[in-house]
Protein backbone atom coordinates (compact mmCIF):
# COMPACT_ATOMS: atom_id res chain seq x y z
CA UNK A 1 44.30 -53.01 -12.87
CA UNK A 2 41.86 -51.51 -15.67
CA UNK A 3 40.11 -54.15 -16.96
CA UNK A 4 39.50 -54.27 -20.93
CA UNK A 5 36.41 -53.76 -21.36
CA UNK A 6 36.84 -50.12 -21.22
CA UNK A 7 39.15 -50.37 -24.50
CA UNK A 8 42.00 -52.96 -25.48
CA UNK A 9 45.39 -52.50 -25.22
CA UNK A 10 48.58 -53.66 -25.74
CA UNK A 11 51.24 -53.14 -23.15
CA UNK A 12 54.91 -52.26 -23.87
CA UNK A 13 57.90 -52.74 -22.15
CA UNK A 14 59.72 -49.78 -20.53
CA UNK A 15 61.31 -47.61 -22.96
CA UNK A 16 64.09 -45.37 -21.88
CA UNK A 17 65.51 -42.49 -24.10
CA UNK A 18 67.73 -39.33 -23.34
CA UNK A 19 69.45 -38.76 -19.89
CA UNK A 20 67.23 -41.80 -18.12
CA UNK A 21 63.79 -40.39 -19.12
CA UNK A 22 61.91 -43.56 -19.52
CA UNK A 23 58.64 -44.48 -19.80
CA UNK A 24 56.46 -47.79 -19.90
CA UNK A 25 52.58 -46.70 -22.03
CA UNK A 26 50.93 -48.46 -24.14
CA UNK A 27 51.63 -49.55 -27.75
CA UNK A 28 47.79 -49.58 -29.23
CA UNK A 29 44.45 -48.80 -27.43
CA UNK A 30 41.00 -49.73 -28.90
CA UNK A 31 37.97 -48.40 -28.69
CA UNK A 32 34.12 -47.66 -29.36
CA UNK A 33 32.44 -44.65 -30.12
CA UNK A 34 30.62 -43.14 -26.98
CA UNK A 35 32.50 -45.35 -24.47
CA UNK A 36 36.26 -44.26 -22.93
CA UNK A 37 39.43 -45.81 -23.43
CA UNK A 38 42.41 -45.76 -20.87
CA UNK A 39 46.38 -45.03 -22.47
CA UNK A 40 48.41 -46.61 -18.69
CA UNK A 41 51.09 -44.91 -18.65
CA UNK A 42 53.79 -44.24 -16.19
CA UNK A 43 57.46 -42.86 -16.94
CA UNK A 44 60.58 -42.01 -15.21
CA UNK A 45 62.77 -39.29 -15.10
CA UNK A 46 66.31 -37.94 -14.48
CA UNK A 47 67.25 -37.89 -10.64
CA UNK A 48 67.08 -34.00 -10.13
CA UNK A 49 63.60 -33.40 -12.74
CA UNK A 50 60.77 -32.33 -10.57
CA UNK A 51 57.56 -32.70 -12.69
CA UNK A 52 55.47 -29.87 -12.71
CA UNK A 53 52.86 -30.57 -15.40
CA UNK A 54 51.60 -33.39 -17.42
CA UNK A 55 50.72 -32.98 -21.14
CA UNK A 56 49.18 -35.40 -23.62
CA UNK A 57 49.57 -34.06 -27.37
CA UNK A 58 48.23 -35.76 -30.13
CA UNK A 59 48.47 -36.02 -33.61
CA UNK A 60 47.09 -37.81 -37.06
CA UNK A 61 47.55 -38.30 -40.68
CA UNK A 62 45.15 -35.37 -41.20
CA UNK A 63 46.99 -33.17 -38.83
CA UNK A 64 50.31 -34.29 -38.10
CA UNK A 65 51.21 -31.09 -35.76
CA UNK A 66 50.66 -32.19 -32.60
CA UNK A 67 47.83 -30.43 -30.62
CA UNK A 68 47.27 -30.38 -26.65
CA UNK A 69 44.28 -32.30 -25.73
CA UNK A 70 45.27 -32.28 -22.10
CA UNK A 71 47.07 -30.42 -19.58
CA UNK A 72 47.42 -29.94 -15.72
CA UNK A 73 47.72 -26.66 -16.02
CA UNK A 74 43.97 -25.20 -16.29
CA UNK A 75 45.17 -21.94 -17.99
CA UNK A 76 46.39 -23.54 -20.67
CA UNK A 77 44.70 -23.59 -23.65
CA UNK A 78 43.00 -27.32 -25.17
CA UNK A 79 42.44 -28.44 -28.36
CA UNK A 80 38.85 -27.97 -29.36
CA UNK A 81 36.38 -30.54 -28.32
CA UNK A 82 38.95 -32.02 -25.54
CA UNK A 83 38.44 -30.27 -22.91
CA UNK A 84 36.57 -31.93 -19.76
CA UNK A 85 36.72 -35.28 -21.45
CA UNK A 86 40.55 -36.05 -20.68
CA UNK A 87 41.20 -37.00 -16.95
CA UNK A 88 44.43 -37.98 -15.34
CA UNK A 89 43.86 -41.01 -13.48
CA UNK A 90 46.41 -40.10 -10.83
CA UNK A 91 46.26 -36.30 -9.68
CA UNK A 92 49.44 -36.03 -8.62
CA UNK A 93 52.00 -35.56 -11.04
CA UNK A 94 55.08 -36.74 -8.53
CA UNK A 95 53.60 -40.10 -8.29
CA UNK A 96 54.99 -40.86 -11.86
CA UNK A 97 51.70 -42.31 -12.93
CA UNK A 98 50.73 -40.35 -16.52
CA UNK A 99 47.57 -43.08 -17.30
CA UNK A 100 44.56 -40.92 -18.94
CA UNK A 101 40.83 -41.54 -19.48
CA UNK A 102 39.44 -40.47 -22.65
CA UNK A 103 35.75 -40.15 -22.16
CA UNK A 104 33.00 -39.69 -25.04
CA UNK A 105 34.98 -41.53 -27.94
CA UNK A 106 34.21 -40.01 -31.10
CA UNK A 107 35.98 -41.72 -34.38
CA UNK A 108 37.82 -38.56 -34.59
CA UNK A 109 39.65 -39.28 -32.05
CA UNK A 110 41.78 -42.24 -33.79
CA UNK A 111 45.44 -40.79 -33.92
CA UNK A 112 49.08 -40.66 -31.79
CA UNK A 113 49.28 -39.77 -28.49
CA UNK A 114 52.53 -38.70 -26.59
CA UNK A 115 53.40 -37.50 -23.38
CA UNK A 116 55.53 -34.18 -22.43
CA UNK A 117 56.31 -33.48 -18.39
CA UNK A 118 57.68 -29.96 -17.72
CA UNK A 119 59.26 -28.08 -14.85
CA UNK A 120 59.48 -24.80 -13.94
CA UNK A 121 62.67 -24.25 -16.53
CA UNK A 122 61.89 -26.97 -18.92
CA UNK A 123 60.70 -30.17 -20.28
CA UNK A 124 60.61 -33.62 -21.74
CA UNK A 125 58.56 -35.10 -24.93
CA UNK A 126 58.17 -38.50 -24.90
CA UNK A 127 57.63 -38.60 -28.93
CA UNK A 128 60.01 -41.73 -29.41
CA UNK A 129 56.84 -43.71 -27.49
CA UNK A 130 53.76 -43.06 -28.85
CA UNK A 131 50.59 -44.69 -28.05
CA UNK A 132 47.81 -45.43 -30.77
CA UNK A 133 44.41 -45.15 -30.48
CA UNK A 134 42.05 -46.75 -32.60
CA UNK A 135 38.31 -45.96 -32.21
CA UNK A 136 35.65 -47.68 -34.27
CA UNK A 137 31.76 -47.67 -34.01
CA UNK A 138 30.14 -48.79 -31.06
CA UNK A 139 29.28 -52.49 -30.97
CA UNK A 140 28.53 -53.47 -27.32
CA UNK A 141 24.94 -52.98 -26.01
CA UNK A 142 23.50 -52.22 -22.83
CA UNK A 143 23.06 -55.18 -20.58
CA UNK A 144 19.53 -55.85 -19.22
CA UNK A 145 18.73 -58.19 -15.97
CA UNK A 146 14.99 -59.31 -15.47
CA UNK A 147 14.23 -60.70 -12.45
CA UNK A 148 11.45 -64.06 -12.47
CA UNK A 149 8.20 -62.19 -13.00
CA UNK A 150 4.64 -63.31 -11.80
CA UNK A 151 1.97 -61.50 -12.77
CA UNK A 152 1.09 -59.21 -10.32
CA UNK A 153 3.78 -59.37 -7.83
CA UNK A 154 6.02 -55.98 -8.71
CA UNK A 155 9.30 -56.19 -9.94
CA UNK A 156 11.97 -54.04 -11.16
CA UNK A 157 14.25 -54.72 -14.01
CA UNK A 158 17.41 -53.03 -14.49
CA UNK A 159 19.36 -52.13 -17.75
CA UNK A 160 23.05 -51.08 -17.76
CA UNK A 161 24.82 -49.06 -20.05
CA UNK A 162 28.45 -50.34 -21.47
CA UNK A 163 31.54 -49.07 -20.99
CA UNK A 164 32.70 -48.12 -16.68
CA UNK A 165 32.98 -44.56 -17.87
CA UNK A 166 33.53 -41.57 -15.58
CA UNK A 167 31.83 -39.21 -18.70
CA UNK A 168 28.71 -37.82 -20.07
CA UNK A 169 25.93 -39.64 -18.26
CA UNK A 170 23.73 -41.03 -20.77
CA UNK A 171 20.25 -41.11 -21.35
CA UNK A 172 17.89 -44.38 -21.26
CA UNK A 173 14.69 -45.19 -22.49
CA UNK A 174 12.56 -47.69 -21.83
CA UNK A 175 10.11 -48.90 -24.63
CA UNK A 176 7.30 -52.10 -24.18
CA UNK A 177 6.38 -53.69 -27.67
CA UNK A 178 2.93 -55.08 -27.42
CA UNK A 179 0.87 -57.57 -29.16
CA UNK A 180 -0.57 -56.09 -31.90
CA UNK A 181 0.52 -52.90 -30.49
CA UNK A 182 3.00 -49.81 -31.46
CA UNK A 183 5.84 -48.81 -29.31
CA UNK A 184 5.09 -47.48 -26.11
CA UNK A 185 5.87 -47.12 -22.45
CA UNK A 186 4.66 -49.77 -20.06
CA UNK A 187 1.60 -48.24 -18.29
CA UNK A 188 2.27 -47.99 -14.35
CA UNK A 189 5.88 -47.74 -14.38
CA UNK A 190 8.33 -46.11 -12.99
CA UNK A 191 12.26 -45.41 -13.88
CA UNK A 192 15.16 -43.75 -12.12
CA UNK A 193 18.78 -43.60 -12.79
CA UNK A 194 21.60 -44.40 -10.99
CA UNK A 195 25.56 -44.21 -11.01
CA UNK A 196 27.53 -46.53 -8.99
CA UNK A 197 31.11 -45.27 -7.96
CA UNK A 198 33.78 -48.19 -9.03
CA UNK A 199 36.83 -46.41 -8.46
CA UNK A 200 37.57 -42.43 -8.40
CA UNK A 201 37.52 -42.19 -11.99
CA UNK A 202 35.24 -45.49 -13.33
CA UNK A 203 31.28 -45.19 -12.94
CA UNK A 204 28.52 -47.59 -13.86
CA UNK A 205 25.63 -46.07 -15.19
CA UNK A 206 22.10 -48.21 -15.32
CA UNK A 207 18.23 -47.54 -14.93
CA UNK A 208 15.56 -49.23 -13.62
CA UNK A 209 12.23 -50.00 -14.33
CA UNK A 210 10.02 -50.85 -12.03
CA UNK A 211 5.94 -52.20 -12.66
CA UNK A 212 3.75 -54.93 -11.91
CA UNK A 213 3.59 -57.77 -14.67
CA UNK A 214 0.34 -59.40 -16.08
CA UNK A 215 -0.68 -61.47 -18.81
CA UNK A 216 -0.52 -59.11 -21.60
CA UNK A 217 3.41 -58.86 -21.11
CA UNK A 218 3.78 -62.07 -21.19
CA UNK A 219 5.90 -62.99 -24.58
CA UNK A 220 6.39 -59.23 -26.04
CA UNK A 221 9.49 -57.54 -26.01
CA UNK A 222 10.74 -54.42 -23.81
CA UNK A 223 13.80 -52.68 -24.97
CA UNK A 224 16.26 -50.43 -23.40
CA UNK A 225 18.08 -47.92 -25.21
CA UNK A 226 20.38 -45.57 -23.88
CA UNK A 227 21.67 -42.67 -25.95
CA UNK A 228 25.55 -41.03 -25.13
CA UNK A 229 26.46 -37.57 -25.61
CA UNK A 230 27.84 -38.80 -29.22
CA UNK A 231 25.14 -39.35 -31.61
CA UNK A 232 24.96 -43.28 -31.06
CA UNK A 233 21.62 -45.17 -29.49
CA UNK A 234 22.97 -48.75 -28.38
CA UNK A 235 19.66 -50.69 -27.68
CA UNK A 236 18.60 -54.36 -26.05
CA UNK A 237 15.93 -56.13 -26.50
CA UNK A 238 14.29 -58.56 -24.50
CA UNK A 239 11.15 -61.05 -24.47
CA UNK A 240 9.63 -60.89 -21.12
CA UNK A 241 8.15 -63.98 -19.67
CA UNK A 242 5.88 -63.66 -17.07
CA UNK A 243 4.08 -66.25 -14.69
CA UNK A 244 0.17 -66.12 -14.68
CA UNK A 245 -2.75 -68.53 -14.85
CA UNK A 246 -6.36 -67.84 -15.51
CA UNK A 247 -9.30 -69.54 -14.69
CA UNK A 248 -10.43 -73.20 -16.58
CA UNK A 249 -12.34 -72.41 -19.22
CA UNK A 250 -14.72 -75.58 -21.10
CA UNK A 251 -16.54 -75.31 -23.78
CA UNK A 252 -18.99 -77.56 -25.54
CA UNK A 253 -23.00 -77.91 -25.54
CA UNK A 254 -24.12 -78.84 -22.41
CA UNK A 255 -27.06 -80.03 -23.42
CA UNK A 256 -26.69 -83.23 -25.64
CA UNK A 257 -29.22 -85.43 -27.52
CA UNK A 258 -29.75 -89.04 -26.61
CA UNK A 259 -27.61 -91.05 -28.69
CA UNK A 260 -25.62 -87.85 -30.32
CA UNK A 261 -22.06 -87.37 -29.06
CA UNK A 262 -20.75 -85.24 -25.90
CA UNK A 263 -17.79 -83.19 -26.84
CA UNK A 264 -16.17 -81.22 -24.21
CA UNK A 265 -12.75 -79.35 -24.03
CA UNK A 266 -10.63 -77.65 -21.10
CA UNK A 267 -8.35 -75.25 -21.56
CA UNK A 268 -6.37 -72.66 -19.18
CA UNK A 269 -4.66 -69.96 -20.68
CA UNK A 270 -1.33 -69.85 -18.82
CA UNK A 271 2.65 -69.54 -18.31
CA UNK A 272 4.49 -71.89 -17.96
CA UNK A 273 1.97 -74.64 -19.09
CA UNK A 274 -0.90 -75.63 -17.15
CA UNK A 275 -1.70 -79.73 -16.77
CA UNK A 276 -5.25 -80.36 -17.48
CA UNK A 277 -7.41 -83.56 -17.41
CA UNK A 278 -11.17 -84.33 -17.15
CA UNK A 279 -12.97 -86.24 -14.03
CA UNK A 280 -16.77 -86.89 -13.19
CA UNK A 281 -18.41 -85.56 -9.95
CA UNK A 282 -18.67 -88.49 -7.45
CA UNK A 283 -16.03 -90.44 -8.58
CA UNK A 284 -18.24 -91.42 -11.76
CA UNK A 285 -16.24 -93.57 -14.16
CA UNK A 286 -15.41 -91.70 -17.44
CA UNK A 287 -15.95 -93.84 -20.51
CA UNK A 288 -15.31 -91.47 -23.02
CA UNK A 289 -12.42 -90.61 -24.59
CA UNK A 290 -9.83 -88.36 -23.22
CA UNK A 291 -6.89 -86.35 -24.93
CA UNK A 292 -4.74 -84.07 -23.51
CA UNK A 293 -2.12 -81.97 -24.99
CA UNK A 294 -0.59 -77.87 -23.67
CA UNK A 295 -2.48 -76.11 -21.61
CA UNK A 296 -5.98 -78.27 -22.60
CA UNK A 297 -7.73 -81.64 -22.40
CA UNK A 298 -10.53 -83.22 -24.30
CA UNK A 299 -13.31 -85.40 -23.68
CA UNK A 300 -15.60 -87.39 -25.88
CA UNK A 301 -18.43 -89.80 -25.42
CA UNK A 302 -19.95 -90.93 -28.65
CA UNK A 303 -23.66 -92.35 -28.32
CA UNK A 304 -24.62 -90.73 -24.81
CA UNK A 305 -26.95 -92.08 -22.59
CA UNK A 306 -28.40 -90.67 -19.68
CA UNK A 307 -25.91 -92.24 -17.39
CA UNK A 308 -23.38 -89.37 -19.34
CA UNK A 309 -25.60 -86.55 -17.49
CA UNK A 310 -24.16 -85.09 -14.56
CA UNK A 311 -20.99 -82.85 -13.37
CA UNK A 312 -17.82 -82.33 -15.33
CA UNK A 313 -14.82 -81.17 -13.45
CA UNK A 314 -11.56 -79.54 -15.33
CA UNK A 315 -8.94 -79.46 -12.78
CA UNK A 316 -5.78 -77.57 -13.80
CA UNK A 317 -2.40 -77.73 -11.95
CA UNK A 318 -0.19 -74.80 -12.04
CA UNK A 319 3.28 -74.68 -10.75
CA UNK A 320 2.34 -75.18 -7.06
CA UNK A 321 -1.62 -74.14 -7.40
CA UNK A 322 -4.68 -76.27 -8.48
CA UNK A 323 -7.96 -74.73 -10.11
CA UNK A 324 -10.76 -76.45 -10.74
CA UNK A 325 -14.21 -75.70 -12.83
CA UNK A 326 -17.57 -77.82 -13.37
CA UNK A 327 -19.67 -78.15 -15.95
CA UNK A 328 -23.16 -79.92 -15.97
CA UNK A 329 -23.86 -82.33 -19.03
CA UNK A 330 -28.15 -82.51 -19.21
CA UNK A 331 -28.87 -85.56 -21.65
CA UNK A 332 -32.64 -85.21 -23.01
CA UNK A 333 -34.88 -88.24 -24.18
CA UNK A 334 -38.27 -88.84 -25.15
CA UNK A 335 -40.17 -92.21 -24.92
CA UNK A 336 -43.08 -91.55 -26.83
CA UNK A 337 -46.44 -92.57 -24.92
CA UNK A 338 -46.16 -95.64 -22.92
CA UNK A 339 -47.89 -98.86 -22.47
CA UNK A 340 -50.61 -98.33 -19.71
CA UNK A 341 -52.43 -95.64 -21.93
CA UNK A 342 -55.88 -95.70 -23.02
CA UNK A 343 -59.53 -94.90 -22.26
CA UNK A 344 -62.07 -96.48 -20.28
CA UNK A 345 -65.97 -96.33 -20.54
CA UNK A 346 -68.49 -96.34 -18.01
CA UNK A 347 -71.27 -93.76 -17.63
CA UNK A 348 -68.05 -91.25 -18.36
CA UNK A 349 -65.62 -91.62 -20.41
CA UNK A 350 -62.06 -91.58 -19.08
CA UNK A 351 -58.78 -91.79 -20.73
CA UNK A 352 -55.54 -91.64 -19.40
CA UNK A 353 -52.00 -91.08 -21.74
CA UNK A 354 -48.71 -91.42 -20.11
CA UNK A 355 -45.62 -89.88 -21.14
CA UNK A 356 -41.60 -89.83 -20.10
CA UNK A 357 -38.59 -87.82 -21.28
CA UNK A 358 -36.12 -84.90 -19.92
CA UNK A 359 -37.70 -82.46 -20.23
CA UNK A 360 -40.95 -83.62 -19.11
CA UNK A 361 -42.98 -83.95 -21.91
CA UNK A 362 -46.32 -82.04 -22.53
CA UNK A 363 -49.78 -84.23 -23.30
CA UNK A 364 -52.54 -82.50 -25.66
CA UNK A 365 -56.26 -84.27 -26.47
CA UNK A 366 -57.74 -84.72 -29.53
CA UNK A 367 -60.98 -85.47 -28.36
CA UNK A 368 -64.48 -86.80 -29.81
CA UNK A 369 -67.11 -84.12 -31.00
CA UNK A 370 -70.25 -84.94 -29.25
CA UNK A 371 -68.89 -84.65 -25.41
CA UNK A 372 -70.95 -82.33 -23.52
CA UNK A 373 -68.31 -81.49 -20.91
CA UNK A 374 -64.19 -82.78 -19.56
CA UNK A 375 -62.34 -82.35 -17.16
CA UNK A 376 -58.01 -83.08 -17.59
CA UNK A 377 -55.83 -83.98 -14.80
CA UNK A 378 -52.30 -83.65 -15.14
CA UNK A 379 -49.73 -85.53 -12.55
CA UNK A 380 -45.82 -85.67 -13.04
CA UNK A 381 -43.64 -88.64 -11.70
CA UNK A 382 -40.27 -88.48 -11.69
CA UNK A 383 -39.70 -87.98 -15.41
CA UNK A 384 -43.23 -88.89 -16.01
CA UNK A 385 -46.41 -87.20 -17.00
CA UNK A 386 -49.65 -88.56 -16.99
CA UNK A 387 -52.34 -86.87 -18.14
CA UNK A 388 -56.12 -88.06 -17.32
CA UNK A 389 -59.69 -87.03 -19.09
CA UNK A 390 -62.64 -87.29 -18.36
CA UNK A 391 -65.77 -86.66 -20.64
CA UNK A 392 -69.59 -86.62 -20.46
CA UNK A 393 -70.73 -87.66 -23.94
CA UNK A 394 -73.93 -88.08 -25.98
CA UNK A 395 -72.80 -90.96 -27.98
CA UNK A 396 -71.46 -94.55 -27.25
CA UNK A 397 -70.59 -95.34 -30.71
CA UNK A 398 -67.64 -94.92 -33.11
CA UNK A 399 -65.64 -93.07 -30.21
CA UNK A 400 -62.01 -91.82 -30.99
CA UNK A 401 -59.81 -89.92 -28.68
CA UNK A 402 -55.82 -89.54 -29.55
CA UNK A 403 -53.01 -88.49 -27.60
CA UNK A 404 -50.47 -86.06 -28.60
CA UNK A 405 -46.48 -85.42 -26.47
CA UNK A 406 -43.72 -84.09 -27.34
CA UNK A 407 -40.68 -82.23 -25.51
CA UNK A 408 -38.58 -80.52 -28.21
CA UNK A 409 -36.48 -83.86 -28.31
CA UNK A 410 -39.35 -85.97 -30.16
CA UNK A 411 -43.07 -86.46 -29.97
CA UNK A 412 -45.79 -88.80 -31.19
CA UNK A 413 -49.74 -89.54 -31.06
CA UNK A 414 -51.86 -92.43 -30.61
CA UNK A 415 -55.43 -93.26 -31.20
CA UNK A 416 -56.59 -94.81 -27.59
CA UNK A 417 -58.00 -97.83 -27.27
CA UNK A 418 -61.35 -97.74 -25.67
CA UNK A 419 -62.70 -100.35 -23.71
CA UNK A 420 -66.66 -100.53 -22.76
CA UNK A 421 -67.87 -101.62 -19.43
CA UNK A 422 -71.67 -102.54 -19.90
CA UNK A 423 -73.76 -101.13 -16.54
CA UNK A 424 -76.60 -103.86 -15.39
């Protein structure tokens, strides 16, 4: 059974004229230019006709004399532009079966077809039983499959032409529309064409492309076109989706102010949609606030405080895979110069100004005029400096010494107090 793809029909009864010559063809086939349509036809003849030949005329309002556009005898001569495209489905004639192919539709050739069979002596024109064919432009497009794709793992799509013709193989073309990008071939590829035998006289022509998806083709558009022998260029688009994931990516300062606000986002660039959320190294509690939405997550912490310093961790999951990234948070302070500062004096004068902050905090003097010669001592602690002078002087009196820190997040001074120890 043909099936109708190939062209629609409409089947007649059997039609018997003269001397039992009857025959059962089709009333009406349809078809589309650069495909093939199929007339069935078988007939039936008087008891003592042997069938020689099988001719197919054919006729139209623009030239109603019938010409021959096929014939089994090869020394006959065809009508222009018929030759090699007609087929007889059934070689031999005494089989009965008169069903053609007509390969490489062009609109030209709408019109009436009849059948003649001849014998040595004589012959038989079906013309009571004609069969019209109708051919318009082509409408149906090739047919493309694509496989699930994953970025990097190679795959190989494959795009069929229309129409189970037995014809002019046609010609495809691959073309890869990228972002931002003209038309072009899809770099690393590589295409081959096949033909698949359906029956003795149907064929299924496709291509294949075969290349290893990444992220850029994910969301563009690949088209195959395949050109017949007509001049007609069927095409199909479609938007390729492929299956990637790249690495977490935050962004924010990492360095935050005491008492400022920590704002932090995740994202992960990836198809199908990555779930992302925020956590803090050693199961830390995360007080801030948290927003999530495709492919990203948020976090903010307004007012930090140094218990908001320490790791970050973005985890992403992705289908079955789960990707993580850290990100350290350093909070700075400054806590101008403590209590606990201040000079003592003896035969020497010694003064001592203490410091904290992240980063440490540098101390400078500011020292009194009439000291002969010092000597500074500097000591960290923890996030502590203290810095310790000492100073041979001429005079007792009217003695000032200040204290300067600062760490790029603040700084201050202070005039030290100076307490006098009397010797004996």
């Amino acid at each position: 059974m043909w099936t109708r793809h190939r062209g629609a029909s409409v089947l007649a009864l059997e039609d018997c004229q003269e001397d039992n010559f009857c025959i059962t063809v089709d009333e009406e086939v349809k078809g589309e230019v650069g495909l093939c349509v199929v007339i069935q036809c078988s007939y039936r003849t008087e008891e003592n006709f042997i069938t020689q030949h099988i001719i197919w005329y054919k006729e139209n309002r623009r030239n109603p004399k019938p010409v021959t556009v096929f014939h089994t005898d090869k020394t006959e001569k065809i009508e222009a532009g018929y030759k090699g495209r007609v087929s007889l489905l059934e070689p031999d004639v005494n089989r009965a079966n008169c069903s053609i192919m007509i390969n490489d539709l062009t609109e030209s050739d709408s019109g009436s077809y009849h059948l003649r069979v001849e014998r040595q002596s004589d012959g038989f024109s079906y013309t009571e039983k004609t069969t019209s064919v109708i051919i318009k432009e082509l409408s149906q497009k090739p047919k493309m499959l694509i496989p699930p794709l994953t970025e990097g793992q190679q795959a190989t799509l494959t795009c069929t032409a229309p129409g189970l013709c037995s014809g002019s193989r046609p010609n495809f073309t691959w073309i890869w529309s990228g972002k931002g990008e003209k038309d072009s071939h899809i770099t690393g590829n590589t295409t081959s064409f096949n033909t698949e035998n359906l029956t003795a006289v149907t064929q299924r022509h496709s291509s294949t492309l075969t290349f290893a998806p990444s992220a850029k083709h994910h969301d563009t558009e690949l088209t195959c076109k395949v050109r017949f022998i007509v001049d007609t260029d069927p095409q199909e688009t479609e938007t390729l989706m492929v299956t990637y994931v790249r690495k977490p990516q935050i962004l924010g300062r990492t360095t935050v102010k005491e008492g400022n606000n920590l704002n932090l986002t995740c994202s992960v660039d990836s198809y199908p949609t990555s779930d992302v959320k925020f956590s803090r190294k050693l199961n830390s509690s995360v007080k801030g606030v948290l927003q999530k939405g495709n492919g990203f997550a948020s976090y903010r912490v307004a007012n930090v405080t140094t218990e908001d310093a320490g790791l970050y961790i973005c985890t992403a999951k992705h289908l079955n895979n789960t990707l993580t990234e850290e990100i350290n948070v350093e909070v700075t302070w400054f806590s101008g110069i403590l209590n606990g500062s201040g000079c003592v004096l003896r035969s020497e004068l010694t003064c001592v100004c203490i410091s904290e902050g992240f980063p440490l905090p540098t101390i400078n003097w500011s020292l009194p005029m009439s000291y002969t010669a010092h000597s500074v001592t500097d000591t960290v602690s923890d996030q502590a400096v203290i810095s310790a002078v000492t100073l041979t002087i001429k005079s007792h009196e009217n003695i000032s010494v200040e204290c300067f820190s600062s760490n790029g997040n603040g700084e201050a001074k202070e005039k030290l107090r100076v307490v006098k120890y009397l010797s004996d």
